[in-house]
Protein backbone atom coordinates (compact mmCIF):
# COMPACT_ATOMS: atom_id res chain seq x y z
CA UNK A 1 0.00 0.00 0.00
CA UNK A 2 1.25 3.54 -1.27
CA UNK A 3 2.37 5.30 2.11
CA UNK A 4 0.19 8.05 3.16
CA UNK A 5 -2.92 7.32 1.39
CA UNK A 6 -6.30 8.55 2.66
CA UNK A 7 -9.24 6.12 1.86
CA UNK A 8 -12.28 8.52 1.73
CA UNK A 9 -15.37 7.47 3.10
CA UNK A 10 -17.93 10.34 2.60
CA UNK A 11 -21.25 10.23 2.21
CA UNK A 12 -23.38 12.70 0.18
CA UNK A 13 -27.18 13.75 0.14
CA UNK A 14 -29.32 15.41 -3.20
CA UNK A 15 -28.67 18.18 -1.20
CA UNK A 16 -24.66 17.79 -1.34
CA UNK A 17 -22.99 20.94 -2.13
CA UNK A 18 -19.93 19.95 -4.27
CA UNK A 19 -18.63 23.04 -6.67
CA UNK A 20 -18.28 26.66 -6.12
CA UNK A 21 -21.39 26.76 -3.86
CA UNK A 22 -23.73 25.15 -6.01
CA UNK A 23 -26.06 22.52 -5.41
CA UNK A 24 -26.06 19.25 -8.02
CA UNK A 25 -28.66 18.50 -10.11
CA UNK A 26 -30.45 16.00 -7.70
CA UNK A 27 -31.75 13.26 -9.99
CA UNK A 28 -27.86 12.62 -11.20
CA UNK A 29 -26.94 11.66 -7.42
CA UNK A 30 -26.43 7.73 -7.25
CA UNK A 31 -28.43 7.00 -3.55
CA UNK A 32 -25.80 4.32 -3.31
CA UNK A 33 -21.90 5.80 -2.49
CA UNK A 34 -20.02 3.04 -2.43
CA UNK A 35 -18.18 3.37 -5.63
CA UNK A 36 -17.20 6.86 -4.56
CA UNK A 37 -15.75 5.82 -0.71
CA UNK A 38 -13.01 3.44 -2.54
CA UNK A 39 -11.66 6.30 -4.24
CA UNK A 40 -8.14 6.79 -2.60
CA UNK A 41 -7.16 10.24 -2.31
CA UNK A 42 -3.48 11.45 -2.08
CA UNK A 43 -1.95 13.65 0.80
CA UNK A 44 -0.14 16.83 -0.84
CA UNK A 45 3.70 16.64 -0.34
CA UNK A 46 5.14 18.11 2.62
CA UNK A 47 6.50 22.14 3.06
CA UNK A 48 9.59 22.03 0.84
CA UNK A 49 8.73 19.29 -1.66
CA UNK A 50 10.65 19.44 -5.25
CA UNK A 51 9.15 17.35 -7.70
CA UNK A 52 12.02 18.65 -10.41
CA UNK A 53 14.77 16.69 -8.44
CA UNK A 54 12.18 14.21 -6.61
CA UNK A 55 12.58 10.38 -7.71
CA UNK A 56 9.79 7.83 -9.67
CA UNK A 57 8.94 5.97 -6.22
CA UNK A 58 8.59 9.71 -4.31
CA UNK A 59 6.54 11.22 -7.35
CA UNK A 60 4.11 8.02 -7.04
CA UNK A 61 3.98 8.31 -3.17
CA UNK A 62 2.35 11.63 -3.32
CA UNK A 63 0.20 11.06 -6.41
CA UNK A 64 2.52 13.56 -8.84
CA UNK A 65 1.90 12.62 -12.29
CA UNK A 66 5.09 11.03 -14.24
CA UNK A 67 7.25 13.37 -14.96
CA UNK A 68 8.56 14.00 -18.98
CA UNK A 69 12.03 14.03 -20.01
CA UNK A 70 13.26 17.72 -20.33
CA UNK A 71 15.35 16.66 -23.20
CA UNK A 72 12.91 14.69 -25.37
CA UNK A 73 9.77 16.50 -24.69
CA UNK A 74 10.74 20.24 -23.52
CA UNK A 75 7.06 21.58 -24.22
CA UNK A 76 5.70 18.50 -22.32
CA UNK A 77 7.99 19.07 -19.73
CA UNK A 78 7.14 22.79 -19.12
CA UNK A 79 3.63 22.00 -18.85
CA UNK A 80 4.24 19.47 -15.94
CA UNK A 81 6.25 21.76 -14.08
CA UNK A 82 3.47 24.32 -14.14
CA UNK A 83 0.18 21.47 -13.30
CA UNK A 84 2.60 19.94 -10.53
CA UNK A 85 3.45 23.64 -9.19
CA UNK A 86 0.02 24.18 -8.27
CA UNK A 87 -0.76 24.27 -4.61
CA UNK A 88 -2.24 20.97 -3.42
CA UNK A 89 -5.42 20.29 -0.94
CA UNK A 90 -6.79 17.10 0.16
CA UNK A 91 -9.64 15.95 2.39
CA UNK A 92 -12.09 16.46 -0.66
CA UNK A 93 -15.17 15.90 -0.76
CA UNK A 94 -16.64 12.86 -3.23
CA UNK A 95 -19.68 12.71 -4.85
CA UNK A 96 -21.00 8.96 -6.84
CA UNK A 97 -23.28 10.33 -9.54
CA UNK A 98 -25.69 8.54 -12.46
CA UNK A 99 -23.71 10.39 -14.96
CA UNK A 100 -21.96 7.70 -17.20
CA UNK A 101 -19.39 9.21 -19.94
CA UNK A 102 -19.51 6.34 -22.08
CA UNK A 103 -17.58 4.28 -24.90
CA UNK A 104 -18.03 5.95 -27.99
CA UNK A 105 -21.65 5.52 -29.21
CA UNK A 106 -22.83 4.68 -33.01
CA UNK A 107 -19.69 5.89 -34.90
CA UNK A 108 -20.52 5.73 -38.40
CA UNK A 109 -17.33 6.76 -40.80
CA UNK A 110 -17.94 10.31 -43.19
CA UNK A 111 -14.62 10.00 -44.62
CA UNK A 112 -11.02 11.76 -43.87
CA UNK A 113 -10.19 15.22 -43.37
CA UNK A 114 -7.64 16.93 -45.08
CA UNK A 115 -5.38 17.01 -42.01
CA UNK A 116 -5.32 13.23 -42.12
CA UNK A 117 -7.54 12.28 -39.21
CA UNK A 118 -10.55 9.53 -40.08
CA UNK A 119 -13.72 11.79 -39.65
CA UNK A 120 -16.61 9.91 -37.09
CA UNK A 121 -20.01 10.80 -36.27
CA UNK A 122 -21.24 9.62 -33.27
CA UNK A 123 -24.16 9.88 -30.89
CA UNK A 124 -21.87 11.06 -27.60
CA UNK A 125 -18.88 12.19 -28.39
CA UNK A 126 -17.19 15.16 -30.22
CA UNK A 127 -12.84 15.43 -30.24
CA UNK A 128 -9.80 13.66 -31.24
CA UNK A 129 -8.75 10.43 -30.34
CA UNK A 130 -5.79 8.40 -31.39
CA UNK A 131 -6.24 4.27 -32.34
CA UNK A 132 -3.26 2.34 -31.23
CA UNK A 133 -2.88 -1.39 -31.24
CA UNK A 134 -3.89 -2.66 -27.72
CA UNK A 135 -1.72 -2.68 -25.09
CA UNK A 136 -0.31 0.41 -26.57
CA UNK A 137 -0.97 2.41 -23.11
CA UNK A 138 -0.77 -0.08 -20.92
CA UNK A 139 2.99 0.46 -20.28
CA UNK A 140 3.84 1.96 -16.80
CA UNK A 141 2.85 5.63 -16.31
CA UNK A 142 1.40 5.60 -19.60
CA UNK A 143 -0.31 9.13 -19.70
CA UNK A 144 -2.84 11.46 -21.67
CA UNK A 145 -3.38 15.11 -20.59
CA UNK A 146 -5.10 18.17 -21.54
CA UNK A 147 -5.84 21.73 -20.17
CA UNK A 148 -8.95 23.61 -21.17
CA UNK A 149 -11.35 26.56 -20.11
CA UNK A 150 -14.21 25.42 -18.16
CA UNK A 151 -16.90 26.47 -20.38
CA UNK A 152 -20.49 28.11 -20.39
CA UNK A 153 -23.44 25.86 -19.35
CA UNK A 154 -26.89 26.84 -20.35
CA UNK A 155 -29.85 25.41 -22.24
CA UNK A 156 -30.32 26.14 -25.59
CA UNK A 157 -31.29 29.88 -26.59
CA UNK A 158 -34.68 30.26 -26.09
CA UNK A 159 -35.40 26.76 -24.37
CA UNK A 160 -36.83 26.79 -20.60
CA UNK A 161 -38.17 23.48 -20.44
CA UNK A 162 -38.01 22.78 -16.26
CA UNK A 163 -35.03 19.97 -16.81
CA UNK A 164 -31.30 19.89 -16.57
CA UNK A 165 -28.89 19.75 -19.78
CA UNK A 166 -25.36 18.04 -19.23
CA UNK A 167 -22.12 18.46 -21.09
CA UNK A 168 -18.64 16.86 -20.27
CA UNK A 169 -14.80 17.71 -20.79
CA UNK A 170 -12.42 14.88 -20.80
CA UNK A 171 -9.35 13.66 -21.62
CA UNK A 172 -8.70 9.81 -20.90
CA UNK A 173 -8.00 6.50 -22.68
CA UNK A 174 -9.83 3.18 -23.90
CA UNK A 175 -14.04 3.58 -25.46
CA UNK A 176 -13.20 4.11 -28.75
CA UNK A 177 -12.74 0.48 -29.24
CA UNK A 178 -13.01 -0.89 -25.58
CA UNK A 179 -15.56 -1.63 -23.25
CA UNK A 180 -14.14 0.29 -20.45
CA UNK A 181 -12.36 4.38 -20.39
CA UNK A 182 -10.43 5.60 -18.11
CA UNK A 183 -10.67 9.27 -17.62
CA UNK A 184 -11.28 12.67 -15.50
CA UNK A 185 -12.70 15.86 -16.79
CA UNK A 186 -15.23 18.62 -15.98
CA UNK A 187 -18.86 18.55 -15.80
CA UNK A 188 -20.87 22.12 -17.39
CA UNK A 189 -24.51 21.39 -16.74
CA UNK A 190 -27.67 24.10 -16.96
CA UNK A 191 -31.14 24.25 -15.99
CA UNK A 192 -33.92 26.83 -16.26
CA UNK A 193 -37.80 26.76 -15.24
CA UNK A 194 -39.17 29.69 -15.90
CA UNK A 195 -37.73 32.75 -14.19
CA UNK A 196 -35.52 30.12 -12.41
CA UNK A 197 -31.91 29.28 -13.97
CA UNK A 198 -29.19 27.29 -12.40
CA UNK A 199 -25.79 26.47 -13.48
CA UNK A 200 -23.63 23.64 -12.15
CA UNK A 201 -19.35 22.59 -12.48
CA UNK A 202 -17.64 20.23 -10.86
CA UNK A 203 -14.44 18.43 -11.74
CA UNK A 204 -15.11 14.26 -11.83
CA UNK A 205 -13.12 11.23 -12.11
CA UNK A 206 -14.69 7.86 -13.98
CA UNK A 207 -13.53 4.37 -14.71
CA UNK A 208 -16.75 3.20 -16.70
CA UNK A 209 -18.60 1.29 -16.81
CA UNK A 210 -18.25 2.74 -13.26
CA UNK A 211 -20.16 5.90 -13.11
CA UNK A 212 -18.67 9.19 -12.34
CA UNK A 213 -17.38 10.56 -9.16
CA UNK A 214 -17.61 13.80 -8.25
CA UNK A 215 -14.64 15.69 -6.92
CA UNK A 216 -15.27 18.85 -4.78
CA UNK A 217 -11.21 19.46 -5.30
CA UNK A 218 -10.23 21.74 -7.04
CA UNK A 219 -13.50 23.99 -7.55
CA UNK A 220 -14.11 24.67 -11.11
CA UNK A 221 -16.06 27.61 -12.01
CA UNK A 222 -16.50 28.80 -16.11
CA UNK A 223 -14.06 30.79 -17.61
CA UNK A 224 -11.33 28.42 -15.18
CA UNK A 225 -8.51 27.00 -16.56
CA UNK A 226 -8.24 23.62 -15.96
CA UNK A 227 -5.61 20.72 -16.57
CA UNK A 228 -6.17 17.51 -16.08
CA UNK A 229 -4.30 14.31 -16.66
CA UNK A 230 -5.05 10.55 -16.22
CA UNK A 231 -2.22 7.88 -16.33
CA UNK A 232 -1.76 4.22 -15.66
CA UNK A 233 0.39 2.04 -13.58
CA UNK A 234 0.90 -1.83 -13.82
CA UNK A 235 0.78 -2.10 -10.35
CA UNK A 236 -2.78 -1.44 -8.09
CA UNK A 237 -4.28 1.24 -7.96
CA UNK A 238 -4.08 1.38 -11.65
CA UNK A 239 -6.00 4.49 -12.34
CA UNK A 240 -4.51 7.96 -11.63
CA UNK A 241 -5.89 11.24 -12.32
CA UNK A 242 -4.43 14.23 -10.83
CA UNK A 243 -6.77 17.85 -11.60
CA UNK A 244 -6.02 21.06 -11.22
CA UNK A 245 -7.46 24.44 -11.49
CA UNK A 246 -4.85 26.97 -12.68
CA UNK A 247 -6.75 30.16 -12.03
CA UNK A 248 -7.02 29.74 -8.76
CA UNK A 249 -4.06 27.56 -7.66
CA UNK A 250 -5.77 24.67 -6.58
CA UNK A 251 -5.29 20.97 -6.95
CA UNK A 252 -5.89 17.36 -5.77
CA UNK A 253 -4.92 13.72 -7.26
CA UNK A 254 -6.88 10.85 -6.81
CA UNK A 255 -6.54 6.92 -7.46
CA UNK A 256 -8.61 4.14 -8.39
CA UNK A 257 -9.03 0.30 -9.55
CA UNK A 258 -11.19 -0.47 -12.55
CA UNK A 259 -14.81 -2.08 -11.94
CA UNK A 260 -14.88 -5.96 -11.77
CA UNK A 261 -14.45 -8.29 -14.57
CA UNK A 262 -12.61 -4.98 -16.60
CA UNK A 263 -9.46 -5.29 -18.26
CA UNK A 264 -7.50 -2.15 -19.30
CA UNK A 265 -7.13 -1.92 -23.31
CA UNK A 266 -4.80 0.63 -23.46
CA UNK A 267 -5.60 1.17 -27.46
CA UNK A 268 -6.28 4.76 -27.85
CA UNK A 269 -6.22 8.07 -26.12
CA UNK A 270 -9.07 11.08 -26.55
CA UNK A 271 -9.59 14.82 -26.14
CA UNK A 272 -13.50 14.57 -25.58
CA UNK A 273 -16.50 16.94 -25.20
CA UNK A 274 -19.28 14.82 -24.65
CA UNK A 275 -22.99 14.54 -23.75
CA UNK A 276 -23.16 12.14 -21.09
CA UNK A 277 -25.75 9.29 -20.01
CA UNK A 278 -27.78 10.10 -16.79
CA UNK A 279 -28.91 6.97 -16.01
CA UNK A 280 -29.46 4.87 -19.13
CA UNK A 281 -30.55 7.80 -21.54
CA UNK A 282 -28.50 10.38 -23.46
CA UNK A 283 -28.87 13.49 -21.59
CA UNK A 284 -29.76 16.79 -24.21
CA UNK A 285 -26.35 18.60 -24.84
CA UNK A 286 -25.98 21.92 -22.16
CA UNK A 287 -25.27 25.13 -24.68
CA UNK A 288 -21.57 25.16 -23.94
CA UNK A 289 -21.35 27.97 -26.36
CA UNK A 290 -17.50 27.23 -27.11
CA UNK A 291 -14.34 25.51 -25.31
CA UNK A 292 -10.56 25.47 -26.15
CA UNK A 293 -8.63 22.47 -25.31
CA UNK A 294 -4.95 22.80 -25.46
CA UNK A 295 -1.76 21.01 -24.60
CA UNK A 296 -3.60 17.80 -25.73
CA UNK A 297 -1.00 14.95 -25.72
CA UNK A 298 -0.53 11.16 -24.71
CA UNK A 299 2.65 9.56 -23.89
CA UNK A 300 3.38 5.39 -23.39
CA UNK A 301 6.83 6.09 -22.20
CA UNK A 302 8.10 5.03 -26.08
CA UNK A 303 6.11 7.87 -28.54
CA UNK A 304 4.10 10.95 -28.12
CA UNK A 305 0.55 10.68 -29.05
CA UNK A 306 -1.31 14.31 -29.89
CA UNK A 307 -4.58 14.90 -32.10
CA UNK A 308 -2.48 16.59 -34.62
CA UNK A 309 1.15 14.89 -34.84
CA UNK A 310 0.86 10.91 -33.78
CA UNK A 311 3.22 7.88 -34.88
CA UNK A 312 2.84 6.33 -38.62
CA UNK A 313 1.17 2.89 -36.82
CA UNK A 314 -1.60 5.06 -35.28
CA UNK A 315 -4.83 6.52 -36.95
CA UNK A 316 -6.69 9.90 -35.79
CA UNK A 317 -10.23 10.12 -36.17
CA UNK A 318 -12.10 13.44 -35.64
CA UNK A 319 -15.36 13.27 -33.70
CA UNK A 320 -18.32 14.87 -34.75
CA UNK A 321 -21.46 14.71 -31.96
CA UNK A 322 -25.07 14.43 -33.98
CA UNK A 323 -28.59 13.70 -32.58
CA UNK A 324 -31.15 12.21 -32.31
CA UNK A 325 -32.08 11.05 -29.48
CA UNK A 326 -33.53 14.24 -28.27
CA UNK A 327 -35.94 15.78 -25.96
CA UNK A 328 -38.39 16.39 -26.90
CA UNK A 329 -37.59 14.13 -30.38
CA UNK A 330 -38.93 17.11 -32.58
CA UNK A 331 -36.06 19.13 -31.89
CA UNK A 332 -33.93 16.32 -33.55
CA UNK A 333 -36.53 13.87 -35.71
CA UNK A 334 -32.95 13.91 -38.26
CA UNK A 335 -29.37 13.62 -37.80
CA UNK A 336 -28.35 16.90 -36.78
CA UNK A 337 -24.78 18.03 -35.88
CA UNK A 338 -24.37 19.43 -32.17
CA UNK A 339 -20.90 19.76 -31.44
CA UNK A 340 -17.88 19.92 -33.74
CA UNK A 341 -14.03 19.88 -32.76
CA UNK A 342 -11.27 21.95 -35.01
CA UNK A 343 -7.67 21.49 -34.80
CA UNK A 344 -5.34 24.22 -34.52
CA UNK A 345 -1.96 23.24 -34.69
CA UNK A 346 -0.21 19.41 -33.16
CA UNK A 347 -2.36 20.00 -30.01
CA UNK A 348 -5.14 22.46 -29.19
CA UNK A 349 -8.42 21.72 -30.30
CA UNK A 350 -11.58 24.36 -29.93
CA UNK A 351 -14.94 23.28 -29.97
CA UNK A 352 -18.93 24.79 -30.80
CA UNK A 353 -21.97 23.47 -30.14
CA UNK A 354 -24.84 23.81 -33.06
CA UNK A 355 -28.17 22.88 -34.07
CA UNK A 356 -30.49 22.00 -30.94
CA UNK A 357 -27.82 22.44 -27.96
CA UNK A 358 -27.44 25.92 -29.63
């Protein structure tokens, strides 16, 4: 057992306030927590702490994520320095939702883009990911990061329709392929009943088909930037995810085991925006308005893996989200594009929202 872990055991209510003073939407609360109370959570490293000269076994100890050669990958390296720099709390507070950011649903091939990349349509997902052979990932502190602004989260212009719209922000591995992903992001959901609007963010950590955990550390709020990245380890816990919020200098890592009967792929890495599942049903897409992901890269300790630069045995497919489902179906009675990603450059990616969730 990792020295100083801190198994959390917390119970939450519908009533549980998780993220910048907001209550969650109650019917995505699982009633039963247990999922959430194995989550291990790591203790920050003590007053003095140097993870530039620290070694593999003390990075691990205190949940830092690996850290890139400074040689090989300067631009990955200089990213690192600034997520791991970032003041770290613990004792969060954990939340076991309905919410289930899936697999990839329904992709159905519309051909290649100039840039390369195999273009998708699917039913839940809109990004980048990167098709490796298996095992690809499964290497020791295999990793896949991102950072990206926590974005708007609103129902579509001029709906008011008295339920709640969801949208997610990922970066992870496995689903495109896979039965299982492994993955942390941010959660941008909206509701409005008549004169009444809510908005709700919270950062989140998943192993599906595990559901997704709520993370009350570090607080995201929109217009935050946030980094996130998610690695593996051959040895238990095998899941890692360490999120932080670099507007307002806060942070937290996590670890956790994949559900029962699982067995970790490691054949592709994403950059996702996605409408989850609350539940068994497709939730309607939350008007995100528009996001910008950037510093989007994988590593399997071997090659670097980004959306726009990946290794000759690898193929990139570009995501496009389309409905239906819908509700209410008239909204979306024909496939209907609702969120599009567009590459700028190796690795930043911005997407918009369209059609119904606009």
């Amino acid at each position: 057992m990792i020295a100083g872990l801190v198994l959390l055991a917390l119970l939450f209510t519908a009533d549980s306030v998780v993220s910048a003073g907001i209550n969650a939407p109650p019917s995505s609360v699982a009633p039963d927590q247990s999922i959430a109370q194995a989550v291990v959570q790591y203790p920050p490293p003590p007053r003095g702490f140097e993870p530039l000269s620290a070694s593999e076994a003390e990075l691990a100890n205190y949940g830092i994520p690996p850290r890139p050669d400074p040689r090989s990958a300067p631009v990955a390296f200089r990213h690192w320095k600034k997520m791991v720099r970032v003041p770290r709390s613990t004792n969060a507070n954990l939340q076991e939702t309905r919410i289930y950011n899936e697999p990839i649903r329904q992709a159905t091939r519309a051909g290649r883009l100039r840039n390369g990349s195999v273009s998708l349509t699917s039913l839940n997902w809109s990004g980048y990911a990167v098709a490796a052979a298996s095992g690809t990932f499964t290497l020791n502190n295999s990793f896949v990061i991102s950072e990206w602004v926590a974005p708007v989260a609103q129902q579509a212009l001029g709906v008011c329709d008295g339920s709640w719209d969801y949208s997610s922000q990922w970066t992870g591995f496995d689903g495109l392929s896979s039965g299982d992903v492994l993955q942390a992001g941010t959660e941008a959901d909206a509701y409005c009943s008549g004169p009444n609007q809510a908005r709700f963010h919270s950062a989140w950590i998943e192993w599906y088909p595990y559901p997704a955990v709520r993370v009350s550390v570090p607080i995201v709020r929109r217009g935050d930037l946030m980094a996130v990245e998610v690695w593996y380890t051959a040895t238990p816990p095998f899941g890692h995810a360490y999120l932080a919020n670099l507007t307002v200098g806060q942070a937290a890592a996590y670890a956790f085991n994949p559900p029962p009967g699982i067995s970790f792929q490691g054949d592709s890495a994403e950059w996702i925006v996605e409408r989850p599942s609350i539940g068994n049903n497709l939730a309607n897409l939350a008007n995100y308005v528009a996001d910008q992901f950037n510093a989007a890269n994988a590593y399997n300790t071997v090659s670097y893996f980004l959306p726009g630069a990946s290794p000759t045995n690898t193929t990139t497919y570009a995501i496009t989200m389309a409905c239906p489902p819908w509700t209410p179906g008239s909204a979306c009675s024909s496939a209907t594009v609702i969120s599009t990603p567009f590459l700028y450059g190796p690795w930043t990616l911005w997407f918009y929202d369209s059609g119904p969730a606009l």
